[in-house]
N, C-alpha and C. Protein backbone atom coordinates (compact mmCIF):
# COMPACT_ATOMS: atom_id res chain seq x y z
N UNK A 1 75.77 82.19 -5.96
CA UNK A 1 76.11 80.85 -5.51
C UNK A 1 74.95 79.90 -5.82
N UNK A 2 73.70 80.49 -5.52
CA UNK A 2 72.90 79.54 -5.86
C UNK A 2 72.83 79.15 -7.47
N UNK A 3 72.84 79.91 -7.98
CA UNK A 3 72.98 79.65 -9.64
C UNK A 3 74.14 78.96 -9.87
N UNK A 4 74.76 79.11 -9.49
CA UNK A 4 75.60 77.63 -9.84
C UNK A 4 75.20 76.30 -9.60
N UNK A 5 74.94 76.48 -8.11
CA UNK A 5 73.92 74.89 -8.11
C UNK A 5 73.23 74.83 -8.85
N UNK A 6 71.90 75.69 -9.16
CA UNK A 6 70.73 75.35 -9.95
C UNK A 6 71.31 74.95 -11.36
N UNK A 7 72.80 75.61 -11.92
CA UNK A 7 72.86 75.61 -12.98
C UNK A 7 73.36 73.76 -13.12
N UNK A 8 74.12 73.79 -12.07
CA UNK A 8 74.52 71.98 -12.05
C UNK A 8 73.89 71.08 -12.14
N UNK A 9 72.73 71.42 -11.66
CA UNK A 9 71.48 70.54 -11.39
C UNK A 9 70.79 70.36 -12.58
N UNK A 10 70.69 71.42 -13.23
CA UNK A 10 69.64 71.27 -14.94
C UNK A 10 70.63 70.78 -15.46
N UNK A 11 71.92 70.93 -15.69
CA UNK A 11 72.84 70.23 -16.67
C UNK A 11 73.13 68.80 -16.69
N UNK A 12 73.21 68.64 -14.99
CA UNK A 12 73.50 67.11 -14.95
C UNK A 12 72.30 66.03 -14.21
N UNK A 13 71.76 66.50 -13.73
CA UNK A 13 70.62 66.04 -12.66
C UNK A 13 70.83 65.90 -11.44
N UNK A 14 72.21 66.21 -10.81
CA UNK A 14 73.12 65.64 -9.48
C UNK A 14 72.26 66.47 -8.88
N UNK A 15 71.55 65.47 -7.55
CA UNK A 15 70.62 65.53 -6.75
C UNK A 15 71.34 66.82 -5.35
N UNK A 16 72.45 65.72 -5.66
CA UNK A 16 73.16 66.99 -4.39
C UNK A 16 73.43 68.27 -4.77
N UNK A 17 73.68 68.92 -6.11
CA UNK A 17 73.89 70.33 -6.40
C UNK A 17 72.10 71.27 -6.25
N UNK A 18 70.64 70.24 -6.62
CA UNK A 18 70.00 70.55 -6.49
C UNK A 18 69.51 71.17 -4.66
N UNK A 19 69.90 70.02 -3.77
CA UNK A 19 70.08 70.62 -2.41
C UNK A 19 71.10 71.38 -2.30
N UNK A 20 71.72 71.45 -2.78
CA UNK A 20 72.99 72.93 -2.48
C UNK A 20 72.23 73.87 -2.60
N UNK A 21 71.48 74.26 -3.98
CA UNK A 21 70.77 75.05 -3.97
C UNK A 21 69.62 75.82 -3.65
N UNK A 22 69.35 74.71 -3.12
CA UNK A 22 67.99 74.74 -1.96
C UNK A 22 68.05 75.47 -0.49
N UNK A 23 69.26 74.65 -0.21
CA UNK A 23 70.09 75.49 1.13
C UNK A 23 70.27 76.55 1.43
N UNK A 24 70.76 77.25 -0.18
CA UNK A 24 71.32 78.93 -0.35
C UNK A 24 70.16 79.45 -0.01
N UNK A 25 69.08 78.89 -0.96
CA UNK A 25 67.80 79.51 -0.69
C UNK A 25 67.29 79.78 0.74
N UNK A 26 67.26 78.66 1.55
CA UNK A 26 67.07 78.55 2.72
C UNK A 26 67.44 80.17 3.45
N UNK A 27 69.21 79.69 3.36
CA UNK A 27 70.01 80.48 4.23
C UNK A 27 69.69 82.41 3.97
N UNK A 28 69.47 81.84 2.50
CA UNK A 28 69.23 83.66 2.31
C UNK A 28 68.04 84.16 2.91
N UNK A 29 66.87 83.23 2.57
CA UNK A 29 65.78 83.77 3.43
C UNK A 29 65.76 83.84 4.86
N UNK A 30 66.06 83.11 5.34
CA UNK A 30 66.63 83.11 6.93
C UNK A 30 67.26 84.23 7.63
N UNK A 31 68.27 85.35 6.23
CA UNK A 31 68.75 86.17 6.54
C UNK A 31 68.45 87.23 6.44
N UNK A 32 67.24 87.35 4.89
CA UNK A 32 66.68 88.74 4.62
C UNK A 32 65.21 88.62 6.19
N UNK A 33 64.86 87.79 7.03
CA UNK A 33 64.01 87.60 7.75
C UNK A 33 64.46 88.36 8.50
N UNK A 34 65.74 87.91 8.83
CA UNK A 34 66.84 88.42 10.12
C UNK A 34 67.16 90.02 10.56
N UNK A 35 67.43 90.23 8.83
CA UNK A 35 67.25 91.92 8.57
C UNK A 35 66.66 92.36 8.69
N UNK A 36 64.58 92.12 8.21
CA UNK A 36 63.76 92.45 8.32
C UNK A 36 63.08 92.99 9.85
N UNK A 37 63.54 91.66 10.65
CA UNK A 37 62.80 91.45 12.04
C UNK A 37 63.51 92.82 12.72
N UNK A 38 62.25 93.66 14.04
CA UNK A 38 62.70 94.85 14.82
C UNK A 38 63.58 94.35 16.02
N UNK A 39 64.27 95.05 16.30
CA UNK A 39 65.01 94.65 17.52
C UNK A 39 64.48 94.48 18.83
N UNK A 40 64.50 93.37 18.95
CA UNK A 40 63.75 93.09 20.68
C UNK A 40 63.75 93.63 21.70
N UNK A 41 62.57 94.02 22.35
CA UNK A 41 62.57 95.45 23.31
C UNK A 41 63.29 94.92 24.33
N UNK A 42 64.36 95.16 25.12
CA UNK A 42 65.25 95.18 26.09
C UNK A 42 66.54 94.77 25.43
N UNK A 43 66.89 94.41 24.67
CA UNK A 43 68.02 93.95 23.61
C UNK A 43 69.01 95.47 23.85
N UNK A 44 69.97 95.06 24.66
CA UNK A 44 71.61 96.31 24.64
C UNK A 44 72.25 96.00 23.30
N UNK A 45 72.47 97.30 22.23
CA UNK A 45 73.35 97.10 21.70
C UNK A 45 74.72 97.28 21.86
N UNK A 46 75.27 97.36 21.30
CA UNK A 46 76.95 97.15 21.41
C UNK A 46 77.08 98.64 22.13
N UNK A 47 76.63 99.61 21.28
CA UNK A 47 76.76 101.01 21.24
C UNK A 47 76.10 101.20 23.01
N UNK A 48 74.99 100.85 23.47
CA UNK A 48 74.60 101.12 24.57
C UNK A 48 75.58 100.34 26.08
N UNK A 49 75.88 99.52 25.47
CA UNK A 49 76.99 98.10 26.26
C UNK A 49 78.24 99.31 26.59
N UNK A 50 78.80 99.96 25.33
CA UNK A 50 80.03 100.32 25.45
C UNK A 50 79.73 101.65 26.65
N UNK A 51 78.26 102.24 26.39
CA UNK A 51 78.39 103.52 27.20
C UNK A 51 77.91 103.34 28.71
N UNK A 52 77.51 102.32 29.36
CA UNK A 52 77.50 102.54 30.63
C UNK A 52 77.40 100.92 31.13
């Protein structure tokens, strides 16, 4: 997805496909962070929720 923006952006200069692509960027890092980060000590998961 982002390569499409970026690709819109070098072809035409449209400022807004360049922030589209900026965004993705954003959002992805935001998410590989998300993945990265350990689970917060007292945090129930679903699995512990369901058993008591």
């Amino acid at each position: 997805m982002r390569d499409f923006g970026w690709n819109v952006f070098w072809q035409t200069g449209n400022i807004e496909a360049y922030l589209f692509s900026k965004e993705v960027d954003r959002l992805k890092a935001a998410e590989d962070a998300r993945e990265e980060a350990p689970p917060e000590e007292g945090a129930e998961t679903a699995e512990d929720e369901a058993q008591g």
